[in-house]
C-alpha atoms as a PDB file:
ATOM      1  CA  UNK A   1      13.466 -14.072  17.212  1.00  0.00           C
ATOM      2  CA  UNK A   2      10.187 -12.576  16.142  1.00  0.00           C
ATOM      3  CA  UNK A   3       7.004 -15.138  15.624  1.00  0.00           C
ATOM      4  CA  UNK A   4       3.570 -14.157  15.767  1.00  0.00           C
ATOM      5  CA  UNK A   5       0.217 -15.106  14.401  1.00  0.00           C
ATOM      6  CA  UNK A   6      -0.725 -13.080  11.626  1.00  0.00           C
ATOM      7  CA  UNK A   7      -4.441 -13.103  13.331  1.00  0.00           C
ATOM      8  CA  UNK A   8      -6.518  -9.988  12.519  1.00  0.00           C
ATOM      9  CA  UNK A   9      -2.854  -8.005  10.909  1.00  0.00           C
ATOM     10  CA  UNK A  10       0.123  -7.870  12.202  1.00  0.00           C
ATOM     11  CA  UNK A  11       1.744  -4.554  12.748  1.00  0.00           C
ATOM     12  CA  UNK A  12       5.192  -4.874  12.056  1.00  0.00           C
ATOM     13  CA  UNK A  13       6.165  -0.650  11.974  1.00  0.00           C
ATOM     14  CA  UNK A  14       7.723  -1.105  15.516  1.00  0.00           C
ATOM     15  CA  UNK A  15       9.655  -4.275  14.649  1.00  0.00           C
ATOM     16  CA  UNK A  16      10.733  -4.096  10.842  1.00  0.00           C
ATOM     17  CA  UNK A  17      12.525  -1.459   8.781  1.00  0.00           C
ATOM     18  CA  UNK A  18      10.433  -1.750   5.650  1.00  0.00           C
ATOM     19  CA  UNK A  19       7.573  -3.637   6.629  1.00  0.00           C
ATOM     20  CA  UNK A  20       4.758  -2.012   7.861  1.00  0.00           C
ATOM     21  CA  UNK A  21       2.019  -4.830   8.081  1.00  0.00           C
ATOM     22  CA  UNK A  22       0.624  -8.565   7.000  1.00  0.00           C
ATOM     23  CA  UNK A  23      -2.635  -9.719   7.091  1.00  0.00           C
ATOM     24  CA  UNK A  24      -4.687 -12.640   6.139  1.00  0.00           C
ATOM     25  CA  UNK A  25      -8.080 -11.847   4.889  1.00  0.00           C
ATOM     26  CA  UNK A  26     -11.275 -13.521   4.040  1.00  0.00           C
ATOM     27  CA  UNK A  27     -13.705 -11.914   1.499  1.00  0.00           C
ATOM     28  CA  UNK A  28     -17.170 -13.813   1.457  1.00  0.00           C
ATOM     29  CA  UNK A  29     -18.740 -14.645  -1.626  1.00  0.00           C
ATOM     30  CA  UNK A  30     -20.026 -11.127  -3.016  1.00  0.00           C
ATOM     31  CA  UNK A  31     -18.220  -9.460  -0.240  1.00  0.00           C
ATOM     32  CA  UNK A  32     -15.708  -6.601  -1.480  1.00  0.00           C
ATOM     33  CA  UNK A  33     -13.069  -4.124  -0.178  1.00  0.00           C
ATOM     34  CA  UNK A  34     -13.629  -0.451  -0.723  1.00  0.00           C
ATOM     35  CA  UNK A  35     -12.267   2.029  -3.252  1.00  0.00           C
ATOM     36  CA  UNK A  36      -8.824   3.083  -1.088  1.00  0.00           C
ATOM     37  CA  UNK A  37      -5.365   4.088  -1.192  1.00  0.00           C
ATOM     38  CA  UNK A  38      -2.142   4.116   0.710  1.00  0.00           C
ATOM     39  CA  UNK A  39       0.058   7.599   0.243  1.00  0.00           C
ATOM     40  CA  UNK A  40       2.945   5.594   2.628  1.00  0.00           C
ATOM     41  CA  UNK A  41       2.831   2.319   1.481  1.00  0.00           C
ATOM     42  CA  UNK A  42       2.762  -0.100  -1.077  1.00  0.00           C
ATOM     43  CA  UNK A  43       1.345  -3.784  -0.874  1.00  0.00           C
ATOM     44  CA  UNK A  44       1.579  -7.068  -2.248  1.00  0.00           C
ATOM     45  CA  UNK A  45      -1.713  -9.416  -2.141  1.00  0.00           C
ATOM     46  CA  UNK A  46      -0.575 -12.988  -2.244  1.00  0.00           C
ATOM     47  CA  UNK A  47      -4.170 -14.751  -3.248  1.00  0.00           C
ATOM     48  CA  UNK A  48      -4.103 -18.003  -1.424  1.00  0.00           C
ATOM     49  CA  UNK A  49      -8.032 -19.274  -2.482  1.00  0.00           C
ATOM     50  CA  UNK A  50     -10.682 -18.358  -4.321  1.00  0.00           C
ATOM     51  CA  UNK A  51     -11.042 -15.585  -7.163  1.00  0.00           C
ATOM     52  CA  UNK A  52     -12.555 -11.842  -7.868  1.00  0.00           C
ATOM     53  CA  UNK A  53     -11.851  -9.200  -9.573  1.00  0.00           C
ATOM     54  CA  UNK A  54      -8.534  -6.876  -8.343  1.00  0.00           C
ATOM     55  CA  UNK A  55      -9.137  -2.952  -9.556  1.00  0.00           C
ATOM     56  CA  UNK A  56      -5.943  -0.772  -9.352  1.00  0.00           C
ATOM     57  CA  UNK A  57      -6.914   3.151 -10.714  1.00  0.00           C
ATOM     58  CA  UNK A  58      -8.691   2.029 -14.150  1.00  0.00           C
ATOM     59  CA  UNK A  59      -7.053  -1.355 -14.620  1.00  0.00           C
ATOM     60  CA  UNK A  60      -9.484  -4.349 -13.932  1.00  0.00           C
ATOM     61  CA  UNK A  61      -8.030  -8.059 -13.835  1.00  0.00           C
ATOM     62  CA  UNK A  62      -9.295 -11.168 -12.428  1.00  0.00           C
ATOM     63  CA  UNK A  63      -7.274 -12.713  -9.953  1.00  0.00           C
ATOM     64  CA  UNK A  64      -7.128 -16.218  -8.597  1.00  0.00           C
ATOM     65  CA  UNK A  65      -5.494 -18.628  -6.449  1.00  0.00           C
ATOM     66  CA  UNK A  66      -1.645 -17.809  -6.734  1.00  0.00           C
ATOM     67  CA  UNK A  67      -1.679 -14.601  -7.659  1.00  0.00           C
ATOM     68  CA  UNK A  68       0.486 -12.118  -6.787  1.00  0.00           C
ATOM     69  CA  UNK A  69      -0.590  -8.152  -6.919  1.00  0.00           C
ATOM     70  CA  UNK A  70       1.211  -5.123  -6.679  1.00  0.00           C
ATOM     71  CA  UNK A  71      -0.055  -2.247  -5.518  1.00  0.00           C
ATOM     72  CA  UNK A  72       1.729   0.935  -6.145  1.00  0.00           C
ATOM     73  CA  UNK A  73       1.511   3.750  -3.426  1.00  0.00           C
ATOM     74  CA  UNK A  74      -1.222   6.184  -3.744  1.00  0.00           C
ATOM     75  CA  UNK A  75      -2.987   4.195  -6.176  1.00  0.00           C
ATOM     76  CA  UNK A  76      -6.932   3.916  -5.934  1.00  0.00           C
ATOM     77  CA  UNK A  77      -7.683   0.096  -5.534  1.00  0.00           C
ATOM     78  CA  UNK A  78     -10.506  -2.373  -4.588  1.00  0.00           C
ATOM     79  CA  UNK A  79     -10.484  -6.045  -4.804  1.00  0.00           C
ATOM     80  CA  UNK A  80     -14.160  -8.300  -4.976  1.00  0.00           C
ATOM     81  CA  UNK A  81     -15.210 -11.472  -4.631  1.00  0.00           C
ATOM     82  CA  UNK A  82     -16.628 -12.977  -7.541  1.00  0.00           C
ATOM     83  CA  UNK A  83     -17.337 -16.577  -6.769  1.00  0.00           C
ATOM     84  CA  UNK A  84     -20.872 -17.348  -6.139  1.00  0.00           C
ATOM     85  CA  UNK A  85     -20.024 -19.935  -3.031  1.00  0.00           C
ATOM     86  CA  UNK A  86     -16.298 -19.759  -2.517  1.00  0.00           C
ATOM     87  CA  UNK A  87     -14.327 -17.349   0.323  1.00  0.00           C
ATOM     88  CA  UNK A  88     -11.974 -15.135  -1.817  1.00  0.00           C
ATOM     89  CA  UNK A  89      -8.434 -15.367   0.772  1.00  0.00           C
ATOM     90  CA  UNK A  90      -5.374 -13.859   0.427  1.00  0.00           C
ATOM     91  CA  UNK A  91      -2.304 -12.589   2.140  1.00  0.00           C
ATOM     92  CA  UNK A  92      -1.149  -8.547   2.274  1.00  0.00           C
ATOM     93  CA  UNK A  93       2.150  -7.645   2.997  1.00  0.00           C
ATOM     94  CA  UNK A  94       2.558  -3.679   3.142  1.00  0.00           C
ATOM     95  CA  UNK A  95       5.541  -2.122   3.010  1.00  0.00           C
ATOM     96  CA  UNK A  96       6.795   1.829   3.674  1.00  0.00           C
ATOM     97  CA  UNK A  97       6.845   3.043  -0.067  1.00  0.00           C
ATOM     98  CA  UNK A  98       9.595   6.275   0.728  1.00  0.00           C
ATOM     99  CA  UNK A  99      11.728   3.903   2.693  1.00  0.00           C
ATOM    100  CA  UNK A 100      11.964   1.347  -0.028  1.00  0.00           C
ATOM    101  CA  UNK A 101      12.284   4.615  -2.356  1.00  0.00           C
ATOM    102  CA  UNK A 102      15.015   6.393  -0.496  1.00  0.00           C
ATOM    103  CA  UNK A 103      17.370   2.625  -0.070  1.00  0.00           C
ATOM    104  CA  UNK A 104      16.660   2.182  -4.031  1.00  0.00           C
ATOM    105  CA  UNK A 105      18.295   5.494  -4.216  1.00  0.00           C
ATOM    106  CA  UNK A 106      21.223   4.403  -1.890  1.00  0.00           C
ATOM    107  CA  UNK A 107      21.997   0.998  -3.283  1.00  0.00           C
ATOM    108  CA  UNK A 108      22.235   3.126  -7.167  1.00  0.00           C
ATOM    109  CA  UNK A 109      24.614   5.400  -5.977  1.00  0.00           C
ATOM    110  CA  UNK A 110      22.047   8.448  -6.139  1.00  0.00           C
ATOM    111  CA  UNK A 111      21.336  11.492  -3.671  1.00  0.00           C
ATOM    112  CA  UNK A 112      18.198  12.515  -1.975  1.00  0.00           C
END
C-alpha cells in the first residue's frame, strides 16, 4: 500500500506507471505561476478554493472553486490569482503524456 502526504509534491515517477506527480498549491492573493510548459506531461488542476484567471497558449478563462483544467502537453500555460484577499488553492495531478499516448494506441488496436 502506498500513502503519503502530498506536502510540497509528491513524486510518483518511481511508484506509478502514468503518474508522474501531485501537488497541492497555494497562490496568494496577486501571486501567479509563470508562463511554462511540460513537453512529457500533461496535468489536471483540480481548484479546491479561491479563483484567478487559468491561461493555456491564447485561451484565457476564469477559474474557481471546483474547477477542473486540462492541460495539454507542450502547451504554454500560467494560472493567477485574482482575488483581492482570498488564497487561490488547487490540486495538480501530472501525468506522462507519451505513456498515456502509446496505451491509447494499444487499447484501439493501433501500432506505434
Amino acid at each position: 500500500m502506498f500513502v503519503k502526504q502530498i506536502e510540497n509534491g509528491l513524486d510518483l515517477q518511481n511508484t506509478a506507471q502514468n503518474f508522474a506527480a501531485v501537488y497541492d498549491t497555494t497562490l496568494a492573493p496577486g501571486e501567479s505561476i509563470r508562463s511554462h510548459y511540460h513537453t512529457d506531461f500533461e496535468e489536471i488542476y483540480y481548484i479546491l478554493s479561491g479563483y484567478g484567471i487559468m491561461t493555456i497558449g491564447e485561451e484565457k478563462q476564469e477559474i474557481s472553486r471546483g474547477d477542473v483544467v486540462y492541460i495539454p502537453a507542450n502547451a504554454p500555460h500560467t494560472l493567477l490569482n485574482t482575488a483581492a484577499e482570498v488564497p487561490l488553492r488547487f490540486v495538480t495531478v501530472t501525468v506522462g503524456a507519451a505513456q498515456v499516448e502509446n496505451e491509447g494506441l494499444n487499447n484501439m488496436g493501433g501500432t506505434q
